[in-house]
N, C-alpha and C. Protein backbone atom coordinates (compact mmCIF):
# COMPACT_ATOMS: atom_id res chain seq x y z
N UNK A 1 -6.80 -8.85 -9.84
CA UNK A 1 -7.95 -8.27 -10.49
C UNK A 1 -9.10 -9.28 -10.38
N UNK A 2 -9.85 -8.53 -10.01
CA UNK A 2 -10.83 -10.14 -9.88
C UNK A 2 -11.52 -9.99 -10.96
N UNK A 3 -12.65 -11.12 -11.14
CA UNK A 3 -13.16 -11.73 -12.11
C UNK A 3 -12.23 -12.09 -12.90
N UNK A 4 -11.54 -12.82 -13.06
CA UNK A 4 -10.55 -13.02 -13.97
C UNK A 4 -10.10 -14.82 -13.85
N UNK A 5 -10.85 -15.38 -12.62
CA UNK A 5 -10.36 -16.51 -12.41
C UNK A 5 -9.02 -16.99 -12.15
N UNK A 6 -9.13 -18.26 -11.33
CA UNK A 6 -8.04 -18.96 -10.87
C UNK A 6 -6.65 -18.82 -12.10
N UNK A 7 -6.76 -19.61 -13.00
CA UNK A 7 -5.69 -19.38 -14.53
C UNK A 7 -5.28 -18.63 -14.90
N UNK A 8 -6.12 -17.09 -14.54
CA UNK A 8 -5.70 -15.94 -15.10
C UNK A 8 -4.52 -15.59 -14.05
N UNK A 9 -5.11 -15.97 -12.88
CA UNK A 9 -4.12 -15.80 -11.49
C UNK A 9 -2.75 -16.15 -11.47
N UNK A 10 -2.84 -17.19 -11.89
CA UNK A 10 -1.65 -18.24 -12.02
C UNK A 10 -0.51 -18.18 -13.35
N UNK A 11 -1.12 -16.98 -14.24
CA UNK A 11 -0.36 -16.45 -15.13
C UNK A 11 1.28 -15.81 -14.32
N UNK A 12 1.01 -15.26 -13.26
CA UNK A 12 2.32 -14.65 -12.57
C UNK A 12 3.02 -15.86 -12.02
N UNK A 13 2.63 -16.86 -11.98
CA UNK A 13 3.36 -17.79 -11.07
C UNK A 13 4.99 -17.55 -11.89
N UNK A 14 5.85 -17.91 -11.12
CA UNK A 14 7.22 -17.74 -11.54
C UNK A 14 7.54 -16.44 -12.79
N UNK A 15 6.59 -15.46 -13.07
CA UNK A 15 6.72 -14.30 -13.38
C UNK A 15 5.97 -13.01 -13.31
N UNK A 16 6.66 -12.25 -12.51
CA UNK A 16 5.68 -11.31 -12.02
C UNK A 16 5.82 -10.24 -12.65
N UNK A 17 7.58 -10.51 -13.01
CA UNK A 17 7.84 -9.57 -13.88
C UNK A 17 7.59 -9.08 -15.35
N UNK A 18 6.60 -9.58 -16.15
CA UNK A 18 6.09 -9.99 -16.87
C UNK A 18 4.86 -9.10 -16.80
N UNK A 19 4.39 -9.19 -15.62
CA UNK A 19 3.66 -7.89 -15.68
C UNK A 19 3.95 -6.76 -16.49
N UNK A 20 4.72 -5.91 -16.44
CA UNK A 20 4.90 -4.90 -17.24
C UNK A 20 4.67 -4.59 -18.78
N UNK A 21 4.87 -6.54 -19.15
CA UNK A 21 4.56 -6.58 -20.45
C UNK A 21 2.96 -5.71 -20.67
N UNK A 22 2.12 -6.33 -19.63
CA UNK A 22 0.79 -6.32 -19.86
C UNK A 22 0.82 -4.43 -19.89
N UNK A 23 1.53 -3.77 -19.30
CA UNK A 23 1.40 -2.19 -19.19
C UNK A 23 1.40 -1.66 -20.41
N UNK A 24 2.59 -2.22 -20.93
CA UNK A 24 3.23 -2.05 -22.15
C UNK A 24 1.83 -1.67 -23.41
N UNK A 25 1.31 -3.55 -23.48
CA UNK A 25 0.39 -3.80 -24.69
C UNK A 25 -1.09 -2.83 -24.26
N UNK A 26 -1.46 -2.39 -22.66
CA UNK A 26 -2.44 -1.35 -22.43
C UNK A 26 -2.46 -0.27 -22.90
N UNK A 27 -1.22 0.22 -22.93
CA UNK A 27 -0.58 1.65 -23.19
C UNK A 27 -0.64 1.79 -24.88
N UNK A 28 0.05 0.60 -25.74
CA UNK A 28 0.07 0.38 -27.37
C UNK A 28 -1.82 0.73 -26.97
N UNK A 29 -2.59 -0.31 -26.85
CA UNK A 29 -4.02 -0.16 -26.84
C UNK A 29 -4.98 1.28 -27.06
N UNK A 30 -4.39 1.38 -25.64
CA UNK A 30 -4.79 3.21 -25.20
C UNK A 30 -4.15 4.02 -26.48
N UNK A 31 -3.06 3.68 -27.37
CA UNK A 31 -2.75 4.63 -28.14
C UNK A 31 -3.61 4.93 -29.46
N UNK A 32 -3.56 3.17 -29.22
CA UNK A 32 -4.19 3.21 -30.67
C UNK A 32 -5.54 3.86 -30.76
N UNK A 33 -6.40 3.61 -29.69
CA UNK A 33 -7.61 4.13 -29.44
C UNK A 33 -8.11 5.32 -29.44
N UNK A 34 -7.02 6.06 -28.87
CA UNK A 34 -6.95 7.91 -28.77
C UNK A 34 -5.49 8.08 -29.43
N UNK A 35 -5.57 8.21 -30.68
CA UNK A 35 -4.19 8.86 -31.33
C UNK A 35 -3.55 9.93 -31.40
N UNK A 36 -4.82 11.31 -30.98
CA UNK A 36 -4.59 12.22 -31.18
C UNK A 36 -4.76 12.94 -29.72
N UNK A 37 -4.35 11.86 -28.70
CA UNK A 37 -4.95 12.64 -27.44
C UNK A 37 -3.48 11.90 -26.33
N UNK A 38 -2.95 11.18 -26.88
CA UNK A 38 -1.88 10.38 -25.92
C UNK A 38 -0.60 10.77 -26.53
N UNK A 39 0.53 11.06 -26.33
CA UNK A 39 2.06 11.37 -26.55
C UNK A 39 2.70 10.37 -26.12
N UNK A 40 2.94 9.25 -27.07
CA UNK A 40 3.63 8.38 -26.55
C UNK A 40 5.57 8.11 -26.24
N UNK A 41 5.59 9.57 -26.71
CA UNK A 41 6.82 10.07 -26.58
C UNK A 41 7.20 10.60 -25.02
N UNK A 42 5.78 11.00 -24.05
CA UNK A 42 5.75 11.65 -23.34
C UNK A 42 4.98 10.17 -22.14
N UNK A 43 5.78 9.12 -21.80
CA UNK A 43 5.12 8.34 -20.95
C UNK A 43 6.12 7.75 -19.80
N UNK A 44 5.04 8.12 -18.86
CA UNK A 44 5.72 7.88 -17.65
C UNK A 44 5.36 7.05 -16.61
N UNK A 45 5.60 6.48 -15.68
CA UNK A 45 5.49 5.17 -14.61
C UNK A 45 5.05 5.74 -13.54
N UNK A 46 4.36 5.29 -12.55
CA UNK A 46 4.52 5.70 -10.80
C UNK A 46 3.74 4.72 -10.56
N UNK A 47 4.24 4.07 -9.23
CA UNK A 47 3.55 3.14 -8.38
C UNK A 47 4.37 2.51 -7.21
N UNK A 48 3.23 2.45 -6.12
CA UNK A 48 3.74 1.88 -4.90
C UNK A 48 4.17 0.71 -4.26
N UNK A 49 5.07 0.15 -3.83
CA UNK A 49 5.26 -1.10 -3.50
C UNK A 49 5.63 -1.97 -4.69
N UNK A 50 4.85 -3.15 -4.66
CA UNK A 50 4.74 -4.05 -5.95
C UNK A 50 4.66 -2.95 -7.14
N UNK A 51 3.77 -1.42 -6.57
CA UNK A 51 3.85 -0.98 -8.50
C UNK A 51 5.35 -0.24 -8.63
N UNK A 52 5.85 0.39 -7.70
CA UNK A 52 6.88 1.03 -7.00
C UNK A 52 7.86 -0.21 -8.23
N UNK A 53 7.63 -1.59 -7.68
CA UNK A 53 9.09 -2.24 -8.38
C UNK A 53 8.56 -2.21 -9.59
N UNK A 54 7.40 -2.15 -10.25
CA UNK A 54 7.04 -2.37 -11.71
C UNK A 54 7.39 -0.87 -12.20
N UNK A 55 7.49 0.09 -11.53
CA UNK A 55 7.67 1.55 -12.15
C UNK A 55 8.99 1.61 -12.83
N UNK A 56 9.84 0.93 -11.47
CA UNK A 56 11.53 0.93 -11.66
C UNK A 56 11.79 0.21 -13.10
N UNK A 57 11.11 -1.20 -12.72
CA UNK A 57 11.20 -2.37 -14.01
C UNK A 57 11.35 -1.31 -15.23
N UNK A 58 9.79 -0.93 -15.24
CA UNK A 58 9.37 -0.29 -16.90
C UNK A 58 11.09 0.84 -17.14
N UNK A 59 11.59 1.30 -16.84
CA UNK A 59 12.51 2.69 -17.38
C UNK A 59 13.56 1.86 -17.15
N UNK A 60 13.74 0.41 -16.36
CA UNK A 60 15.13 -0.29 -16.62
C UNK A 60 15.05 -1.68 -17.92
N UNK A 61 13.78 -2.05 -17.95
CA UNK A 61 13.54 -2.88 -18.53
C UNK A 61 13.46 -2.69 -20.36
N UNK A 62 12.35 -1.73 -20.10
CA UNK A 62 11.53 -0.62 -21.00
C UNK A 62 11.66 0.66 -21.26
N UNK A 63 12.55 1.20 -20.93
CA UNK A 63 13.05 2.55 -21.67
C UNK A 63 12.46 3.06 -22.76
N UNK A 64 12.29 1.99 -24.04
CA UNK A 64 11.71 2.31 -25.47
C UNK A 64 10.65 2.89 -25.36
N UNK A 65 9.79 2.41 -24.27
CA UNK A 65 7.85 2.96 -23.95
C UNK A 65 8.30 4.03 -22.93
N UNK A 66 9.06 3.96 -21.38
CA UNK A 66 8.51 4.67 -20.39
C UNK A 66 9.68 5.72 -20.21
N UNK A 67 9.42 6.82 -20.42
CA UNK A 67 10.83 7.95 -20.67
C UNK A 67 11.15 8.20 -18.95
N UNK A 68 10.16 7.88 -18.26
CA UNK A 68 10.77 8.41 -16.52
C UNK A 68 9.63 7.72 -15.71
N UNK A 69 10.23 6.99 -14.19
CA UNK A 69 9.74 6.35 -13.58
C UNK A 69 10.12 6.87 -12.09
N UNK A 70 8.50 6.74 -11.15
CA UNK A 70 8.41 7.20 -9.76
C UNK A 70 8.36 6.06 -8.88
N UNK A 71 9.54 5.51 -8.50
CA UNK A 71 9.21 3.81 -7.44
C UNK A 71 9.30 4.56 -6.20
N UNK A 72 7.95 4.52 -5.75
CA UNK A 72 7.53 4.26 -4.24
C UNK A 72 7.75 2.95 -3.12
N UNK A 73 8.43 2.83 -2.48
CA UNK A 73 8.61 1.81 -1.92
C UNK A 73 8.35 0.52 -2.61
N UNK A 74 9.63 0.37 -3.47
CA UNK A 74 10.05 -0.68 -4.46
C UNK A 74 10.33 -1.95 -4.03
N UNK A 75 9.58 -2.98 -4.27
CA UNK A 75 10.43 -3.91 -3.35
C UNK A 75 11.63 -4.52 -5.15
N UNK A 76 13.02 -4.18 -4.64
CA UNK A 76 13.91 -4.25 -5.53
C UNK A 76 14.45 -5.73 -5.59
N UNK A 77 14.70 -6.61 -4.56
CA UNK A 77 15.05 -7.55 -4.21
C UNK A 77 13.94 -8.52 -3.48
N UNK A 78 13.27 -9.62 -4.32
CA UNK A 78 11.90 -10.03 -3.12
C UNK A 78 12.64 -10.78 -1.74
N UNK A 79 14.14 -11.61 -2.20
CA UNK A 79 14.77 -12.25 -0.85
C UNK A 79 14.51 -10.89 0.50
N UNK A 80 14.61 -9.68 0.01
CA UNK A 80 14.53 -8.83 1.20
C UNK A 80 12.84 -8.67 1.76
N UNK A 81 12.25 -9.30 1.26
CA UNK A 81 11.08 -8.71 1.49
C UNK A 81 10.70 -9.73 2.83
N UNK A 82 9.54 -9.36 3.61
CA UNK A 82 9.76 -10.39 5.03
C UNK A 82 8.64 -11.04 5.14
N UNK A 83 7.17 -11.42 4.08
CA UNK A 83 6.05 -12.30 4.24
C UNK A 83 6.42 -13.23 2.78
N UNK A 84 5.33 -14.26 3.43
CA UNK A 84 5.47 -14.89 2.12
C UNK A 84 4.86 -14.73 1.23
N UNK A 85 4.33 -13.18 1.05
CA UNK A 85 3.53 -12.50 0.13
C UNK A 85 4.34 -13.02 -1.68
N UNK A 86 5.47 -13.01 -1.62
CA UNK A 86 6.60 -12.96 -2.97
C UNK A 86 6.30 -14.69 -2.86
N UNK A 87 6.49 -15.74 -1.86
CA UNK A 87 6.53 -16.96 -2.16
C UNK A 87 5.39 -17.55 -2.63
N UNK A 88 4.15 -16.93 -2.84
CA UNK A 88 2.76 -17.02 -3.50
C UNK A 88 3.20 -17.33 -5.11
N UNK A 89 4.12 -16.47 -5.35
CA UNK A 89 4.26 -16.16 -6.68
C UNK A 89 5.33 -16.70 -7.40
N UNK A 90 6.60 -16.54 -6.35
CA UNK A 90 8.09 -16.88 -6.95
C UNK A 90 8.24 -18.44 -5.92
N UNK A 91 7.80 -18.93 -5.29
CA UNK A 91 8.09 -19.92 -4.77
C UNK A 91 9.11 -19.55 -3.83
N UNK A 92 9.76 -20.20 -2.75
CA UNK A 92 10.87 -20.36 -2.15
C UNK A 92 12.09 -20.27 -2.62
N UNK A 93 12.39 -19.06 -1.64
CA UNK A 93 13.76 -18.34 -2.43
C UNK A 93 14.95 -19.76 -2.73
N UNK A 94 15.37 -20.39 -1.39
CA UNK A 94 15.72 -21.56 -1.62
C UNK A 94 15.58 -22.49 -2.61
N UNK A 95 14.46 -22.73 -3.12
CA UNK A 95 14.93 -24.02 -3.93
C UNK A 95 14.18 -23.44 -5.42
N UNK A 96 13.86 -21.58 -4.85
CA UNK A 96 13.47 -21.50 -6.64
C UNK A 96 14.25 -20.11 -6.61
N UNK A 97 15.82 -20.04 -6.78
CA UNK A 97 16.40 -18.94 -6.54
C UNK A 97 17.00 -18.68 -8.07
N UNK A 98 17.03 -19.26 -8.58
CA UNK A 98 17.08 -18.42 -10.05
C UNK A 98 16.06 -17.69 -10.23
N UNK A 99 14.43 -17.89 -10.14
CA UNK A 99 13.55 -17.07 -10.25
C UNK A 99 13.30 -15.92 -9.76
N UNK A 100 14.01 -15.46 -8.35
CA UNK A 100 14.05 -14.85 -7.21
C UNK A 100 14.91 -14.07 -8.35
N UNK A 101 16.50 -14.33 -8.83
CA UNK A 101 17.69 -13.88 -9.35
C UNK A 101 16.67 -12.70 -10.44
N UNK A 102 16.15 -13.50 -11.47
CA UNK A 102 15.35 -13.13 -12.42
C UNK A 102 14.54 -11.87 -12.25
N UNK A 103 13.90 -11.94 -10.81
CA UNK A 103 12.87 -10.36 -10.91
C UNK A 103 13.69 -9.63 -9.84
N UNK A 104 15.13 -9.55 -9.80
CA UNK A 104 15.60 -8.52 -8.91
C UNK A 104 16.12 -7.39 -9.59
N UNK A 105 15.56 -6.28 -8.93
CA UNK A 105 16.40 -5.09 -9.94
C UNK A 105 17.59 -4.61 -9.80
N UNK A 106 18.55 -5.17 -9.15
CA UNK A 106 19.63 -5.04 -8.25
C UNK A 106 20.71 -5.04 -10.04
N UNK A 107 20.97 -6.23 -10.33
CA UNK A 107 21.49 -5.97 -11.38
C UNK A 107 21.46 -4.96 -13.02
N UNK A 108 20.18 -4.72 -12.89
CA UNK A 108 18.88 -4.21 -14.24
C UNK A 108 19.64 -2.92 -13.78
N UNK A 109 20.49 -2.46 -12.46
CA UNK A 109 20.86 -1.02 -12.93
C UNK A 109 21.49 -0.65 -13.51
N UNK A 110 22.81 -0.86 -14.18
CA UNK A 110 23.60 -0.17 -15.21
C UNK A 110 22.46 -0.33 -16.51
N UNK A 111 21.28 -0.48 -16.44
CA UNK A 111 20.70 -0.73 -17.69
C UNK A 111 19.86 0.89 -17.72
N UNK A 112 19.91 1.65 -16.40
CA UNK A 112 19.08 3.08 -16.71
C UNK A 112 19.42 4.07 -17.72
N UNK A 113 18.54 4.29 -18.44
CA UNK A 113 19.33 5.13 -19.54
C UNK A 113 17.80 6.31 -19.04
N UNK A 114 17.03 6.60 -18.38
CA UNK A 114 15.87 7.06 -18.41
C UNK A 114 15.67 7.73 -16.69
N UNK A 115 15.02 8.75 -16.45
CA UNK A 115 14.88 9.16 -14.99
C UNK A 115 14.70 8.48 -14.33
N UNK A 116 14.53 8.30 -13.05
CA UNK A 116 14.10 7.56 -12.29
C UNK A 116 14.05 8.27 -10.43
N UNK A 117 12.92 8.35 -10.20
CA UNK A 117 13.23 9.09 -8.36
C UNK A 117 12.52 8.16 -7.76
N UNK A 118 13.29 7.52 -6.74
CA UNK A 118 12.85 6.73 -5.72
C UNK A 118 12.57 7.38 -4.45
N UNK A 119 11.39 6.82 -3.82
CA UNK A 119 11.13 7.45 -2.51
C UNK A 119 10.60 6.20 -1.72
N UNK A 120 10.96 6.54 -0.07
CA UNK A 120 11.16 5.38 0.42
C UNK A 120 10.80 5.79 1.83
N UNK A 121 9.83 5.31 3.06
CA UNK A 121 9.73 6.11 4.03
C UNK A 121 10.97 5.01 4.90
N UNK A 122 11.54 6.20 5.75
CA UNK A 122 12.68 4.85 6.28
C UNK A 122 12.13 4.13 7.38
N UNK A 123 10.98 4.73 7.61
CA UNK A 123 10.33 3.79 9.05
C UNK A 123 9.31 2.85 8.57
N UNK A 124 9.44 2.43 6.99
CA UNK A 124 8.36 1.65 6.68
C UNK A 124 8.76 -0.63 7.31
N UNK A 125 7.95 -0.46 7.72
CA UNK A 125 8.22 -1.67 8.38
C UNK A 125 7.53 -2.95 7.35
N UNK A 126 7.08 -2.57 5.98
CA UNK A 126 6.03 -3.54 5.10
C UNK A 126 7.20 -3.67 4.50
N UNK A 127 7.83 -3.05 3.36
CA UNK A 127 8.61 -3.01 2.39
C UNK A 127 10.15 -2.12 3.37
N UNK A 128 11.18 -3.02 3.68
CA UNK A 128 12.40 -2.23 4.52
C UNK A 128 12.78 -1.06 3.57
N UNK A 129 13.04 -0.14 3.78
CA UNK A 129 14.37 0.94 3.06
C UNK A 129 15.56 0.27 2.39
N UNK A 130 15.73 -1.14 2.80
CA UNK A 130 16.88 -1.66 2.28
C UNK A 130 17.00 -1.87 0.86
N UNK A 131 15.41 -2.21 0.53
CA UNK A 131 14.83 -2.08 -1.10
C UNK A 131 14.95 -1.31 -1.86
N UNK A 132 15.02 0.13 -1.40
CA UNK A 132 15.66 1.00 -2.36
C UNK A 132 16.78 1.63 -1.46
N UNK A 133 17.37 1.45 -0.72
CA UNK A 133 18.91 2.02 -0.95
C UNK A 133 20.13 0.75 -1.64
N UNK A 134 19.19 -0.78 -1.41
CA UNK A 134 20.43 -1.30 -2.47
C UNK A 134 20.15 -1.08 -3.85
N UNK A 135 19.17 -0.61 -4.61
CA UNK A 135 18.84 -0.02 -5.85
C UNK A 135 20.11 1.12 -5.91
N UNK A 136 19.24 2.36 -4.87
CA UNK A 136 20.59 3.64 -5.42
C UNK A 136 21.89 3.26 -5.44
N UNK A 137 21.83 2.15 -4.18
CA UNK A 137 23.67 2.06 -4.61
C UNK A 137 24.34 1.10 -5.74
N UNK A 138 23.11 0.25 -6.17
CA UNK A 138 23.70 -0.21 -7.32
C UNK A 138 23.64 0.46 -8.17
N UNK A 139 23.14 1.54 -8.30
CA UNK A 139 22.60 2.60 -9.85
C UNK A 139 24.20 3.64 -9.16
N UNK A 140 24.06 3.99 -8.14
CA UNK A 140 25.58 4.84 -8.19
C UNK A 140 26.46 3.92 -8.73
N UNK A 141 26.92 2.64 -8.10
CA UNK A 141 28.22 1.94 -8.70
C UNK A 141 27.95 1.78 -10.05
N UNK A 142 26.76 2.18 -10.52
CA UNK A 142 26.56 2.48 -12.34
C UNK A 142 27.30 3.54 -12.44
N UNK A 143 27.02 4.51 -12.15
CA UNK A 143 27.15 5.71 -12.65
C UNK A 143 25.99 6.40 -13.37
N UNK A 144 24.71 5.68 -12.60
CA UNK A 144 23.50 6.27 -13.11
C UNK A 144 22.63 7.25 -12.37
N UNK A 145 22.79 8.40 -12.50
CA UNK A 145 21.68 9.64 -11.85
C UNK A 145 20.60 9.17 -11.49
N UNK A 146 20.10 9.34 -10.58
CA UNK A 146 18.56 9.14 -10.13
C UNK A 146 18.25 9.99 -8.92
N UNK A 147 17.30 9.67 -8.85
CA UNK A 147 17.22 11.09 -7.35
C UNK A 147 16.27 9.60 -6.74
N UNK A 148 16.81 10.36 -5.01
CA UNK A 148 16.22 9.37 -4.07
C UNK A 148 15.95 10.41 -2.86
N UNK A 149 14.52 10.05 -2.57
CA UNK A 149 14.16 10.98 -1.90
C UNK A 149 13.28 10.05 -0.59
N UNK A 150 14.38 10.34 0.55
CA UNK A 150 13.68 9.57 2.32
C UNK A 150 12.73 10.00 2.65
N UNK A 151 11.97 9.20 3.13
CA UNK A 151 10.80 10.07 3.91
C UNK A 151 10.92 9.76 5.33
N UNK A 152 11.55 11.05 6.55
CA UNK A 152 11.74 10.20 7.48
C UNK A 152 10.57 10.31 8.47
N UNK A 153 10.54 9.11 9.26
CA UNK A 153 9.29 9.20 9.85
C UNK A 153 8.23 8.32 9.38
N UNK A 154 8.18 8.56 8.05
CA UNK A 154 7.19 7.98 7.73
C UNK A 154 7.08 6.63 7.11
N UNK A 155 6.00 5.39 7.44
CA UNK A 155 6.17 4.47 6.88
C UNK A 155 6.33 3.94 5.60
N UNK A 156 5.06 2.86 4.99
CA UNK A 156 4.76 2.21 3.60
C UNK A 156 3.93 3.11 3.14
N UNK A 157 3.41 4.41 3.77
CA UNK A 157 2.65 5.42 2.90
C UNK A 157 3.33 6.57 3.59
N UNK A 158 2.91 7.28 2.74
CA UNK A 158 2.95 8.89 3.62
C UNK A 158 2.10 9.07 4.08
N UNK A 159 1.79 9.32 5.51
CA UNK A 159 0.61 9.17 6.29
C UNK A 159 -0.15 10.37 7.00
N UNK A 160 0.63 11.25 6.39
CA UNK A 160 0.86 12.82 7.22
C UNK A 160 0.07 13.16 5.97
N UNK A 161 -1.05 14.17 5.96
CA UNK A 161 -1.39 14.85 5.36
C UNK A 161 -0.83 16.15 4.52
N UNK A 162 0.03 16.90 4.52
CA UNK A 162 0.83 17.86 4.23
C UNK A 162 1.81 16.91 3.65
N UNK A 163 2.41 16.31 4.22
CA UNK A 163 3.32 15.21 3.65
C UNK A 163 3.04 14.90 2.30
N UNK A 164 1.82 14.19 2.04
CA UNK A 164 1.52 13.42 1.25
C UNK A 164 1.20 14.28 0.04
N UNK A 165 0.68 15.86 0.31
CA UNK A 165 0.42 16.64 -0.73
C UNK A 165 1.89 17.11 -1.14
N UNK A 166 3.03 17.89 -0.14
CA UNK A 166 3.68 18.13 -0.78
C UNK A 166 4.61 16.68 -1.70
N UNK A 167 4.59 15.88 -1.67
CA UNK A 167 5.38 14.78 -1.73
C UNK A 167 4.77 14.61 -3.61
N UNK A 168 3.00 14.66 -3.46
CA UNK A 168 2.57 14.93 -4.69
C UNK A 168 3.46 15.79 -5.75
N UNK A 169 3.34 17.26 -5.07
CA UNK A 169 3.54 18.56 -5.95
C UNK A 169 5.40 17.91 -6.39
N UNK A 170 6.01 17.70 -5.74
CA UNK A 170 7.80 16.92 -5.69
C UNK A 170 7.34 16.12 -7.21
N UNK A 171 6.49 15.12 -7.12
CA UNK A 171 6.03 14.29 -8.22
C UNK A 171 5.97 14.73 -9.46
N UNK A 172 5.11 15.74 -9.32
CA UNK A 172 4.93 15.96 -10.68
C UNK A 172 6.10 17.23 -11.28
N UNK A 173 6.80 18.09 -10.59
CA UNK A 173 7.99 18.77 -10.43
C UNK A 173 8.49 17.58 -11.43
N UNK A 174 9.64 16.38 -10.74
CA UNK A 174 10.57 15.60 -10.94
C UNK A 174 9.76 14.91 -12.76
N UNK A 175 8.17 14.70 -12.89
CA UNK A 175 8.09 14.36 -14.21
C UNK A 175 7.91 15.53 -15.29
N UNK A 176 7.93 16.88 -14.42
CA UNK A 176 7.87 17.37 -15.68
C UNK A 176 9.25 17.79 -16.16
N UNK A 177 9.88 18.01 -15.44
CA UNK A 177 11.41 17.94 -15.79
C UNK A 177 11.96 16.84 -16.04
N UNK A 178 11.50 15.55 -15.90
CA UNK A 178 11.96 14.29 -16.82
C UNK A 178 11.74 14.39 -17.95
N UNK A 179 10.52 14.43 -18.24
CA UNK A 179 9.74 14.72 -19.92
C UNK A 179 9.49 15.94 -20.52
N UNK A 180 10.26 17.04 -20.02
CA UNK A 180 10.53 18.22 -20.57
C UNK A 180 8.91 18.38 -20.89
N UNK A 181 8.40 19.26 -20.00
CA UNK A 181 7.11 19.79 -19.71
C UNK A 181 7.08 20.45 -19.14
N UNK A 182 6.77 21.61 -20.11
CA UNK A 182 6.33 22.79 -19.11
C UNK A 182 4.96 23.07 -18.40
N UNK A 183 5.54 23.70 -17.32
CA UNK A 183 3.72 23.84 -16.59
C UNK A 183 2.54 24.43 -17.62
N UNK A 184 1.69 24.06 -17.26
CA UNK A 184 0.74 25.07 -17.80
C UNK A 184 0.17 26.34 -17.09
N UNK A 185 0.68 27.45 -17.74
CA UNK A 185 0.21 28.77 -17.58
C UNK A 185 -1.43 28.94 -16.81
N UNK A 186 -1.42 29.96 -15.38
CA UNK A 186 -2.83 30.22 -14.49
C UNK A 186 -3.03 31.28 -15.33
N UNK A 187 -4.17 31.58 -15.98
CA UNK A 187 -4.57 32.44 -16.57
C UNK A 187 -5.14 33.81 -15.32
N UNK A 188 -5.42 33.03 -14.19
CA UNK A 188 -5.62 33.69 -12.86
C UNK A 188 -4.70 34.47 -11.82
N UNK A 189 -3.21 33.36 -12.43
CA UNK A 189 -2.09 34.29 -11.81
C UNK A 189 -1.92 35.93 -12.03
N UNK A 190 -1.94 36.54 -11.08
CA UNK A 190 -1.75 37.81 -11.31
C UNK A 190 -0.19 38.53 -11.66
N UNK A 191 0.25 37.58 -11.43
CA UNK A 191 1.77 37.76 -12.16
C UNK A 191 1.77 37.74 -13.55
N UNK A 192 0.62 37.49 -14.38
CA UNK A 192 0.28 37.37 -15.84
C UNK A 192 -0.33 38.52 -16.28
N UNK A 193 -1.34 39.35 -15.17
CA UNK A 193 -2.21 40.05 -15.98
C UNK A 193 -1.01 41.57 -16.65
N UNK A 194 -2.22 41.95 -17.92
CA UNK A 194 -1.44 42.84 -18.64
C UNK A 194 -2.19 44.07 -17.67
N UNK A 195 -1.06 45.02 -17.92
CA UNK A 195 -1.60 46.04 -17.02
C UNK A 195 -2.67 47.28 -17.85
């Protein structure tokens, strides 16, 4: 975030995961602010990549705040990840591998008690597929439901236009049936009008 200075920067050093806290106290914020306009019963995660692993975090970490989470190309494990984008932050897996241990979600899965759909393009060459299929398979050797949904073909985004819309409409499908939400009624649908 810029303007925020060097110190503010350096707040993630050896925790990135920690981030989420900050979602957390935005979200308390946002509540307090609009009380009568936010359902905090009704809150949910999505984000790509880095937000992708903070989505997962919040519903394995945070359950209490986030009732269902959308990780987009999660990076679940940073040892898997292939720049030294993660060693900015966590240092060298080598000689700072407890910290590495610390923000992997690999273990955090028997902790899902909350939805969760991962999507993952398998040709993404930024963030591997390996990031979230060792997630699902540690959440199966849970015995924890989640839906995981490939995108094949496609990389670190959905890049296809049609793709990317239907992949949307999938989105909000999978949260409103996480958080028990029903659509809202087209007053335009003609399947409504009275005759």
């Amino acid at each position: 975030m810029a303007g925020r200075g060097p110190a503010w920067d350096r707040l993630a050093k050896n925790d990135r995961a920690g981030t989420i806290d900050d979602q957390v106290e935005v979200l308390a914020a946002v509540a307090a602010m609009f009380p009568d306009d936010v359902d905090t019963s009704k809150v949910a995660i999505r984000g790509w990549s880095f937000g992708g692993y903070l989505a997962a975090l919040g519903v394995l970490r945070r359950p209490d705040i986030f009732g269902a989470a959308i990780a987009g190309a999660p990076t679940t494990d940073e040892r898997l990840y292939d720049t030294f984008y993660s060693e900015r932050y966590l240092g060298h897996p080598e000689t700072n591998s407890d910290v590495y241990d610390a923000h992997s979600l690999i273990p955090l899965a028997p902790n899902l008690s909350k939805p969760l759909m991962i999507i993952h393009g398998l040709a993404d060459d930024n963030v591997y597929v390996a990031h979230s299929l060792r997630l699902s398979s540690a959440l199966l050797a849970a015995g924890k439901p989640h839906e995981f949904l490939p995108l094949s073909g496609m990389t670190h985004m959905a890049n296809d236009e049609i793709v990317a819309e239907n992949l949307l409409l999938l989105q909000i499908d999978f949260l409103r049936r996480a958080l028990h939400i029903s659509p809202t009624p087209n007053p335009d649908d003609p399947s409504r009008q009275v005759p």
